[in-house]
C-alpha atoms as a PDB file:
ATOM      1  CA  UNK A   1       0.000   0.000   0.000  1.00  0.00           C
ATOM      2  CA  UNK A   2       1.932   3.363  -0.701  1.00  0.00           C
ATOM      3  CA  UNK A   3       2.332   5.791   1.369  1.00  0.00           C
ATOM      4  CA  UNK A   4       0.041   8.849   1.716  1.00  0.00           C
ATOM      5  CA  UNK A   5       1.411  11.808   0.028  1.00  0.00           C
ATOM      6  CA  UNK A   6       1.011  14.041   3.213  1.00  0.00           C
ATOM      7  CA  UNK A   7       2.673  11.298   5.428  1.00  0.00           C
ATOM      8  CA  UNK A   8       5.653  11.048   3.032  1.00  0.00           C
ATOM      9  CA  UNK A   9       5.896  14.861   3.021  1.00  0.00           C
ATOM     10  CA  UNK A  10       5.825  14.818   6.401  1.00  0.00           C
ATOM     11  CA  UNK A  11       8.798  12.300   7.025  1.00  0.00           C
ATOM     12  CA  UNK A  12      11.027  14.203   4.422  1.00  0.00           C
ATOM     13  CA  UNK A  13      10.482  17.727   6.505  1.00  0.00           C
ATOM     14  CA  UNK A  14      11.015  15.619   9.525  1.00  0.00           C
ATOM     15  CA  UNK A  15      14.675  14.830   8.418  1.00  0.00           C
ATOM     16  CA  UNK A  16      15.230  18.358   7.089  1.00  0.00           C
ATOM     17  CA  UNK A  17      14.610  20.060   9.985  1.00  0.00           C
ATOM     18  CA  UNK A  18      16.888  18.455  11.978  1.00  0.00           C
ATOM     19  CA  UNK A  19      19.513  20.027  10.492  1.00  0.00           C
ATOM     20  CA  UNK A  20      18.427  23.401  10.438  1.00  0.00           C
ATOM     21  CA  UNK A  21      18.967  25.555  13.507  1.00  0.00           C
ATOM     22  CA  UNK A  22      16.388  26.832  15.853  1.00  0.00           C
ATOM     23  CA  UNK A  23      14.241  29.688  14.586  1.00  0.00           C
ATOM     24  CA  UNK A  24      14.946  28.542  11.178  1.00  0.00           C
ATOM     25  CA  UNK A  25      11.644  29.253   8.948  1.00  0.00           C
ATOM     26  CA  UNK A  26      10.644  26.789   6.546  1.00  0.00           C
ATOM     27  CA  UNK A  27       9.501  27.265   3.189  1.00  0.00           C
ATOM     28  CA  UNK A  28       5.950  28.658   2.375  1.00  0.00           C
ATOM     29  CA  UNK A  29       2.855  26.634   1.862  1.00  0.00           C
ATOM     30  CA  UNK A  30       2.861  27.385  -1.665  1.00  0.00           C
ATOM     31  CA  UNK A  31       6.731  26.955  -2.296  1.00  0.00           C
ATOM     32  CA  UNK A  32       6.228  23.209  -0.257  1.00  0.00           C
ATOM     33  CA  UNK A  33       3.212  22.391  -2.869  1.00  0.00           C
ATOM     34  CA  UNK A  34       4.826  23.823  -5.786  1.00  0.00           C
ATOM     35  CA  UNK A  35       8.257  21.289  -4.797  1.00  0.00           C
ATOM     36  CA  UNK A  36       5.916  18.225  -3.828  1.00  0.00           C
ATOM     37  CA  UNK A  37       3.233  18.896  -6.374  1.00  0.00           C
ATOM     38  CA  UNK A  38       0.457  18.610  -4.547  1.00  0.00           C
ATOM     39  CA  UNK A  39      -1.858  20.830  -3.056  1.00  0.00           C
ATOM     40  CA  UNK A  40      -1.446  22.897  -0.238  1.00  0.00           C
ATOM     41  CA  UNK A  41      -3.889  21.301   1.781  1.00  0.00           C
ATOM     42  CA  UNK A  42      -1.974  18.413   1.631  1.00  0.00           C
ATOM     43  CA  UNK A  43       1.458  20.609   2.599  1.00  0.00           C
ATOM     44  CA  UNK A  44      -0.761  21.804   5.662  1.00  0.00           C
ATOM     45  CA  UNK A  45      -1.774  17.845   6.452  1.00  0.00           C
ATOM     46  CA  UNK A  46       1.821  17.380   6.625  1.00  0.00           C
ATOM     47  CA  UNK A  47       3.049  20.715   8.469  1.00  0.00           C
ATOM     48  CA  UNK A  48       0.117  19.789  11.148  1.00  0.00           C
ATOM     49  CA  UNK A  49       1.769  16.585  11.945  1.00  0.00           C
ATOM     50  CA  UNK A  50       5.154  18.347  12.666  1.00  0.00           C
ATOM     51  CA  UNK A  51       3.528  21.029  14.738  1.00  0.00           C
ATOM     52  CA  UNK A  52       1.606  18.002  17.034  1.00  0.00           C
ATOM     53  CA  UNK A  53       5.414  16.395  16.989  1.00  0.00           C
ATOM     54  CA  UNK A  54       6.378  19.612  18.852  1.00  0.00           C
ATOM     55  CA  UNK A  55       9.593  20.282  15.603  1.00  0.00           C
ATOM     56  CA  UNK A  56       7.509  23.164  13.961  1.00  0.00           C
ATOM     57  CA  UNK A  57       5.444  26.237  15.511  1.00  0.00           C
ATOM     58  CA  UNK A  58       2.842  28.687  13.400  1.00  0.00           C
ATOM     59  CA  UNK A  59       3.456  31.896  14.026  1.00  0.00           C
ATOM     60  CA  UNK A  60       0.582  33.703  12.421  1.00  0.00           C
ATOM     61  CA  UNK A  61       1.418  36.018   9.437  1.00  0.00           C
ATOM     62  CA  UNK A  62       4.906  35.314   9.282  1.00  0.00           C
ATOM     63  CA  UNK A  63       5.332  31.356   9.054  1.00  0.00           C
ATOM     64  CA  UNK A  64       6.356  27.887  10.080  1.00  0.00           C
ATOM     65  CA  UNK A  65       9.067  27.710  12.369  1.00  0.00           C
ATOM     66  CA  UNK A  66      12.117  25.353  13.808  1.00  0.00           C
ATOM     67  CA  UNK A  67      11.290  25.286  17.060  1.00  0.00           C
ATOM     68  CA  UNK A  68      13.429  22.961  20.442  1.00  0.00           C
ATOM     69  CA  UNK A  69      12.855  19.937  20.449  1.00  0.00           C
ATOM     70  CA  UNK A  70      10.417  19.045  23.508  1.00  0.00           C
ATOM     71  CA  UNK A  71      11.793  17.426  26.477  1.00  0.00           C
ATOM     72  CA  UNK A  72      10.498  14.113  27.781  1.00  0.00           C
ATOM     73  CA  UNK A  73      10.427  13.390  31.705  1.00  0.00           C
ATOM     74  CA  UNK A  74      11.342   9.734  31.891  1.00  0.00           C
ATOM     75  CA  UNK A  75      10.218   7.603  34.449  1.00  0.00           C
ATOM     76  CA  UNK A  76      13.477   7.350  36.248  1.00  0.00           C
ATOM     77  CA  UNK A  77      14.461   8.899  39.715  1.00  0.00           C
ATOM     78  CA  UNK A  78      17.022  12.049  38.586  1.00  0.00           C
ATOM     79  CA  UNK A  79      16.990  15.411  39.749  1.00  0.00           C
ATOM     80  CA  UNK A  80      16.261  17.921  36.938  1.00  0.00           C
ATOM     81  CA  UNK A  81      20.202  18.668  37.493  1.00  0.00           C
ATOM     82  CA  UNK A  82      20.789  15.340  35.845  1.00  0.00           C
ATOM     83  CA  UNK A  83      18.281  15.064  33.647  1.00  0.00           C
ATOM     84  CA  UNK A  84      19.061  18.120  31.535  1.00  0.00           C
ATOM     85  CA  UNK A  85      23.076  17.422  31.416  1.00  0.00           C
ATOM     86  CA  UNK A  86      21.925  13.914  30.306  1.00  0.00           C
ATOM     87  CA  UNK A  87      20.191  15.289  27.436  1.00  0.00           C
ATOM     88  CA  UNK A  88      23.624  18.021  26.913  1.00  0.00           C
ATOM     89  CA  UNK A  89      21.453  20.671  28.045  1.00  0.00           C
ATOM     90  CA  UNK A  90      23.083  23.334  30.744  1.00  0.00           C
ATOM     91  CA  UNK A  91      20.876  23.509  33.890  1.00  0.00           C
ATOM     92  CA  UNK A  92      21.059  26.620  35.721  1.00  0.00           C
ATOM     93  CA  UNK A  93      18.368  27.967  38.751  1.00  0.00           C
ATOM     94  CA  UNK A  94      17.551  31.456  40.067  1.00  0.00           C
ATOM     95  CA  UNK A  95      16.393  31.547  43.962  1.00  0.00           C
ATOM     96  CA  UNK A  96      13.595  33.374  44.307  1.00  0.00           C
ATOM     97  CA  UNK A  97      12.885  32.956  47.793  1.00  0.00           C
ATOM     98  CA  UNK A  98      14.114  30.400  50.860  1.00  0.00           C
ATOM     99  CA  UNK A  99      12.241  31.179  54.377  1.00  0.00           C
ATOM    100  CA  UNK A 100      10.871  29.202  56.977  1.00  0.00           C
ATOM    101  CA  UNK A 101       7.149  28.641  57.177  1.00  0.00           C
ATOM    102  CA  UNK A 102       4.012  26.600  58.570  1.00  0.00           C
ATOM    103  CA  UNK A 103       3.350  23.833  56.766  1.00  0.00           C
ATOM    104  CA  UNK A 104       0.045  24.112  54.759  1.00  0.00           C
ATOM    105  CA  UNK A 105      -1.960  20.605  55.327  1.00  0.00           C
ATOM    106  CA  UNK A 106      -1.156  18.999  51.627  1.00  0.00           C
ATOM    107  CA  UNK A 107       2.306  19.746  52.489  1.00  0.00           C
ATOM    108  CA  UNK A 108       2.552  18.634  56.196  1.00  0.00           C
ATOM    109  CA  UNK A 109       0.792  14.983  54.661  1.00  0.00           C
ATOM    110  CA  UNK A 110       3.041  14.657  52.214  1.00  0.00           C
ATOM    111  CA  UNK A 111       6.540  15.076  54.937  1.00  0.00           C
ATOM    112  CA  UNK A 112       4.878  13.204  56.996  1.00  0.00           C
ATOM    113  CA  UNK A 113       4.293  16.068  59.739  1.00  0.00           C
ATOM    114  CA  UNK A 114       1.428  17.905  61.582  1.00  0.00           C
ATOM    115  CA  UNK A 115       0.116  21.164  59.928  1.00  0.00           C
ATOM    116  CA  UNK A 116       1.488  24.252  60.931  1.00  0.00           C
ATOM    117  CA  UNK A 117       4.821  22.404  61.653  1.00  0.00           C
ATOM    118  CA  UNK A 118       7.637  24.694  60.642  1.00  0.00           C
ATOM    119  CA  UNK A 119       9.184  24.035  57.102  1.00  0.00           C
ATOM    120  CA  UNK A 120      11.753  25.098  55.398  1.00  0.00           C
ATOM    121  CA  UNK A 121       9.961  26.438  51.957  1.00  0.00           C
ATOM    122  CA  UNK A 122      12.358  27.213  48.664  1.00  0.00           C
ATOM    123  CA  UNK A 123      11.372  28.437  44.948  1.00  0.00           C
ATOM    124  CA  UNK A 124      13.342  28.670  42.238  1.00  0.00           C
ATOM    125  CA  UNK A 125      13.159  29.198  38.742  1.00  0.00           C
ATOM    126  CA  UNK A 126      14.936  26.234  36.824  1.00  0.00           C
ATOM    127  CA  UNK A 127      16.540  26.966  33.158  1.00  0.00           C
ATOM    128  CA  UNK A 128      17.972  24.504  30.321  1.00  0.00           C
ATOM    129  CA  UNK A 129      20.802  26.732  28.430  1.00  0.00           C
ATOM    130  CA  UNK A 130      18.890  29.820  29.572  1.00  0.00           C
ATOM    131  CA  UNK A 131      15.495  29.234  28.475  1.00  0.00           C
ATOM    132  CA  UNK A 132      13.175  29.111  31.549  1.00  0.00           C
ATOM    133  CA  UNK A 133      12.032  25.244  32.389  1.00  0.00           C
ATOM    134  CA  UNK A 134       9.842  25.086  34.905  1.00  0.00           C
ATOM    135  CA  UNK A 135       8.997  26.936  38.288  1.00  0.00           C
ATOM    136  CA  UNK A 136       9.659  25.029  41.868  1.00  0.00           C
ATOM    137  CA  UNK A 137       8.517  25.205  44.828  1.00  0.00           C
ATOM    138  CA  UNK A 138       9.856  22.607  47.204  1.00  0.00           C
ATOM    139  CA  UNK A 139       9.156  22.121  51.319  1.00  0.00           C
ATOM    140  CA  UNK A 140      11.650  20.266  53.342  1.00  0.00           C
ATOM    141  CA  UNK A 141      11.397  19.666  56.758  1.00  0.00           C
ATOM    142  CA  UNK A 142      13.027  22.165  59.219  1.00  0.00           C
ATOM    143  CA  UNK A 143      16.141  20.072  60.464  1.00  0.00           C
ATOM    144  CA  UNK A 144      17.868  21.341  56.700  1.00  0.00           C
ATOM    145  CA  UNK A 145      17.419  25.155  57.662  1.00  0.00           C
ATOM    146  CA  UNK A 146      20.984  25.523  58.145  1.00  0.00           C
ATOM    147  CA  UNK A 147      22.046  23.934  55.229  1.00  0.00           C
ATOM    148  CA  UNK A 148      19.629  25.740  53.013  1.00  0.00           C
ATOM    149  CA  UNK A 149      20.985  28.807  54.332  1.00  0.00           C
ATOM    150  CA  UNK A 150      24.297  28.231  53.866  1.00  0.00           C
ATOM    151  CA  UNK A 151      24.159  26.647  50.764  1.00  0.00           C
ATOM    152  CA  UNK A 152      24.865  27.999  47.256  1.00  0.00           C
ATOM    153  CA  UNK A 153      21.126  26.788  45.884  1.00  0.00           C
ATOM    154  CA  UNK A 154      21.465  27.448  42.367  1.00  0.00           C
ATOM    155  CA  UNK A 155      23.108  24.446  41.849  1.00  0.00           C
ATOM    156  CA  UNK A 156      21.268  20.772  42.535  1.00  0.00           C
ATOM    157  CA  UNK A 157      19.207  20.290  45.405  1.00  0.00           C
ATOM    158  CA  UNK A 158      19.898  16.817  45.687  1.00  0.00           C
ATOM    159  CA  UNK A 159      23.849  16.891  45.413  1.00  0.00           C
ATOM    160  CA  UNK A 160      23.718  18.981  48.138  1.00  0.00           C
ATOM    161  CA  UNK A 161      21.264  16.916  50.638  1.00  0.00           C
ATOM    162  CA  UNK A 162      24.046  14.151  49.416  1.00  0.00           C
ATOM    163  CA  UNK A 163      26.856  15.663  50.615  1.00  0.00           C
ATOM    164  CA  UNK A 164      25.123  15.947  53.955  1.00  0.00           C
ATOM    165  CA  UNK A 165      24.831  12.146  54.043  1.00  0.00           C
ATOM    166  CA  UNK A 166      21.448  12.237  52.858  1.00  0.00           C
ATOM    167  CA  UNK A 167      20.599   9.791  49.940  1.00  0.00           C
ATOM    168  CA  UNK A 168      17.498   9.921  47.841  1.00  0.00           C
ATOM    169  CA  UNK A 169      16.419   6.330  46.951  1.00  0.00           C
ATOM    170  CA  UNK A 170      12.634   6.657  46.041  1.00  0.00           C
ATOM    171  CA  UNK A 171       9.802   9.307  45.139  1.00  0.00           C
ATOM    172  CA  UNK A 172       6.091   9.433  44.479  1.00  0.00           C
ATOM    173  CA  UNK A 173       4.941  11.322  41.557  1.00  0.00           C
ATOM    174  CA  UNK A 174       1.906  13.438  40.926  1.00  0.00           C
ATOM    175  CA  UNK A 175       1.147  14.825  37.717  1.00  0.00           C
ATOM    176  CA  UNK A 176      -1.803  17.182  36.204  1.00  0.00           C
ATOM    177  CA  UNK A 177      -2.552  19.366  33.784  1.00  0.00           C
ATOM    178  CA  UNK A 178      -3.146  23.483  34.867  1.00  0.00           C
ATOM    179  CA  UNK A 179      -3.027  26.668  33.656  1.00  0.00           C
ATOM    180  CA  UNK A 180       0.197  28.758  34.984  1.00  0.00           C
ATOM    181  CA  UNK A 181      -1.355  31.919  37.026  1.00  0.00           C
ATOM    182  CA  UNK A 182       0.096  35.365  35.412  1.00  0.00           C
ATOM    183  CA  UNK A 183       2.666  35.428  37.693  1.00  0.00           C
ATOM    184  CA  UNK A 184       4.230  32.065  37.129  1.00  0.00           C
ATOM    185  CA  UNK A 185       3.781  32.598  32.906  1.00  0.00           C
ATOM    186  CA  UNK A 186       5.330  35.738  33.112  1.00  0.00           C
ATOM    187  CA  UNK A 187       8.363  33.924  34.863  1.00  0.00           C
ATOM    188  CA  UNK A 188       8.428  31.288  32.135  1.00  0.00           C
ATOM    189  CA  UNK A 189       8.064  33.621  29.972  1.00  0.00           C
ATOM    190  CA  UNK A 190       4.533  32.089  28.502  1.00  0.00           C
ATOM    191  CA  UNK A 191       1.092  33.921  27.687  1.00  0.00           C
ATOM    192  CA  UNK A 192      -1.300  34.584  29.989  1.00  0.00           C
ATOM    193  CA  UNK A 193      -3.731  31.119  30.207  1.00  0.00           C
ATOM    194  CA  UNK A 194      -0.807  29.226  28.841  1.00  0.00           C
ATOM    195  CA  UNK A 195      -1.141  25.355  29.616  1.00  0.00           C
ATOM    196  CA  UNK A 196       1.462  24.088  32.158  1.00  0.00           C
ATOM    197  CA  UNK A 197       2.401  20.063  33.265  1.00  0.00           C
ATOM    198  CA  UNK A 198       2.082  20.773  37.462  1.00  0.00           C
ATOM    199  CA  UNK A 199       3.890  17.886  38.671  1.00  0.00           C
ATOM    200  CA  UNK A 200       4.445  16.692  42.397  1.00  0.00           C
ATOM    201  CA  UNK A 201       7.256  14.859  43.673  1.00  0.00           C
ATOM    202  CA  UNK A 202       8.056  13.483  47.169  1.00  0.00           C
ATOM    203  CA  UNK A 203      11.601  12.059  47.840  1.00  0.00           C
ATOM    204  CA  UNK A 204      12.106   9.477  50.354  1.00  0.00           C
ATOM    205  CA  UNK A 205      15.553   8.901  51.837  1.00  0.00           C
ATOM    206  CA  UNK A 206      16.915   5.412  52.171  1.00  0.00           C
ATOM    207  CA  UNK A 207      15.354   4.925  55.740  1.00  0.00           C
ATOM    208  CA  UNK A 208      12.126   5.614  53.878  1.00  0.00           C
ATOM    209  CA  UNK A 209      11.776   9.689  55.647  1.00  0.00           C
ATOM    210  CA  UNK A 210       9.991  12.198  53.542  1.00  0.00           C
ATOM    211  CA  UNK A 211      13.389  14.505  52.689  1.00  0.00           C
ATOM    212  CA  UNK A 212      11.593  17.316  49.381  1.00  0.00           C
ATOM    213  CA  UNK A 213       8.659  17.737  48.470  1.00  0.00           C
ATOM    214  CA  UNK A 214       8.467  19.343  45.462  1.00  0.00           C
ATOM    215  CA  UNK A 215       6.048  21.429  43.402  1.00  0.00           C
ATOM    216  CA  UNK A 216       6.543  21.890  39.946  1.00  0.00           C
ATOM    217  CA  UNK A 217       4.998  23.767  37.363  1.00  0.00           C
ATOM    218  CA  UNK A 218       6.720  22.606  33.880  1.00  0.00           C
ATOM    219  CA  UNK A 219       6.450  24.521  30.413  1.00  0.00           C
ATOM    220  CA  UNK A 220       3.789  22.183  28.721  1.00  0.00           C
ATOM    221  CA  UNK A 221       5.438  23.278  25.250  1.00  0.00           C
ATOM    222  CA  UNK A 222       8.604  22.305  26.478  1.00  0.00           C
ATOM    223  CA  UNK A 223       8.379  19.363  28.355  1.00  0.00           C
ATOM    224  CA  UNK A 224       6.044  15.874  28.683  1.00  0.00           C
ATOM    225  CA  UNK A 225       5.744  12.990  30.485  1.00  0.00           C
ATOM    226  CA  UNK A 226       6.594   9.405  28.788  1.00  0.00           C
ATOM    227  CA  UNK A 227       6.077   6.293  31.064  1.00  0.00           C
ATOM    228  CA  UNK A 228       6.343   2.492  29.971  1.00  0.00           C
ATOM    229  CA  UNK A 229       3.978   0.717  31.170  1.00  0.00           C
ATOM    230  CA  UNK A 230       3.349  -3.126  31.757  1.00  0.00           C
ATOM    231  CA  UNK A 231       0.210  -5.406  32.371  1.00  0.00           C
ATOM    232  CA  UNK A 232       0.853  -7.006  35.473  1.00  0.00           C
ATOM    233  CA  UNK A 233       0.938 -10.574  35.912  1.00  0.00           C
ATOM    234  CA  UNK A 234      -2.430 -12.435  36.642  1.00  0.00           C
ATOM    235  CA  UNK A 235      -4.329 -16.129  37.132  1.00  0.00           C
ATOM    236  CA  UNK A 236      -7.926 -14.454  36.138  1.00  0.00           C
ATOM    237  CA  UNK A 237      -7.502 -12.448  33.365  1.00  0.00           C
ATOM    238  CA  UNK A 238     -10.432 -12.759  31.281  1.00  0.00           C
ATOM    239  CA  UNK A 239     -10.760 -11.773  27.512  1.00  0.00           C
ATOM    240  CA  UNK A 240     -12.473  -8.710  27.061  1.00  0.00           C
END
């Protein structure tokens, strides 16, 4: 069966792009049908499939765009440190604010300590080779107040809770779509209303404590979630 023309469009723009630099703009609609002859609906078919692969962006009145790549959260336990050298990105944070605080209720449940308990509370703004990533805001429980404050927290988190002989060794994830509030967009440097991945994490230390809990509010242009997931083993499964 051969190929649809849109599909085979698609696949050859796919492999152009990637060596064309961000920002590049791609050819017009026209110019595309004209070199494929076929119609531009068909060049738009193709083009739409780029755009939902995240390579290409519309920008109204002047064209189709190269756009970064998005990044995909794995389901592995690294610190977002790690995860963006491992993809030969260069993390960098801003502090934004570290004080000491009650702990709201979600927060106190998830460390595992009464409300109101005091809490060490720390946001920062998280970058991959400049570009803003994502907006923190992690609670940790008061014993690292010291260490906060003395630390240089622009660097990883969870190198620095190593150092002080604390491991991380599991975490629970939460994840949900939202809309970033004006303040957080205008950090990330989104519109107003722009969608946003808000993702919760709690680390556990290797004696199973609550050490971080942290939420997240990721660029949902930038960044998604892949999992792999497996049908678990089971004497009564029944066709369906």
């Amino acid at each position: 069966m051969p190929t649809p023309k849109h599909v085979a469009i698609t696949n050859t723009l796919r492999t152009e792009s990637r060596d064309l630099p961000v920002g590049s703009r791609l050819p017009s609609e026209k110019d595309l049908a004209t070199r494929f002859k076929v119609s531009r609906m068909t060049v738009r078919q193709a083009l739409d499939a780029l755009v939902d692969e995240g390579r290409v962006e519309r920008v109204p009145g002047l064209g189709t765009f190269v756009r970064r790549p998005t990044v995909a959260m794995g389901p592995g336990l690294t610190s977002f440190t790690e995860d963006m050298r491992g993809r030969g990105l260069r993390p960098s944070s801003r502090l934004i604010a570290l004080e000491q605080v009650a702990a709201p209720t979600d927060v106190a449940d998830d460390l595992g300590v009464h409300a109101g308990t005091p809490v060490m509370r720390l946001e920062r703004l998280r970058f991959a080779d400049d570009e803003p990533m994502c907006l923190e805001e992690g609670h940790l429980p008061i014993r690292f107040e010291r260490m906060l404050e003395d630390a240089d927290l622009e660097g990883s988190l969870h190198r620095l809770l190593a150092s002080a002989g604390v491991v991380i060794d599991s975490a629970s994830r939460r994840v949900r779509a939202a809309v970033a509030p004006s303040r957080d967009a205008q950090l990330l440097r989104l519109p107003n209303g722009a969608p946003a991945l808000e993702i919760i994490d709690v680390f556990y230390d290797t004696n199973g404590r609550a050490v971080q809990r942290s939420h997240s509010r990721y660029r949902a242009d930038r960044y998604e979630v892949m999992s792999d997931l497996h049908r678990q083993p089971t004497t009564n499964l029944e066709p369906q």
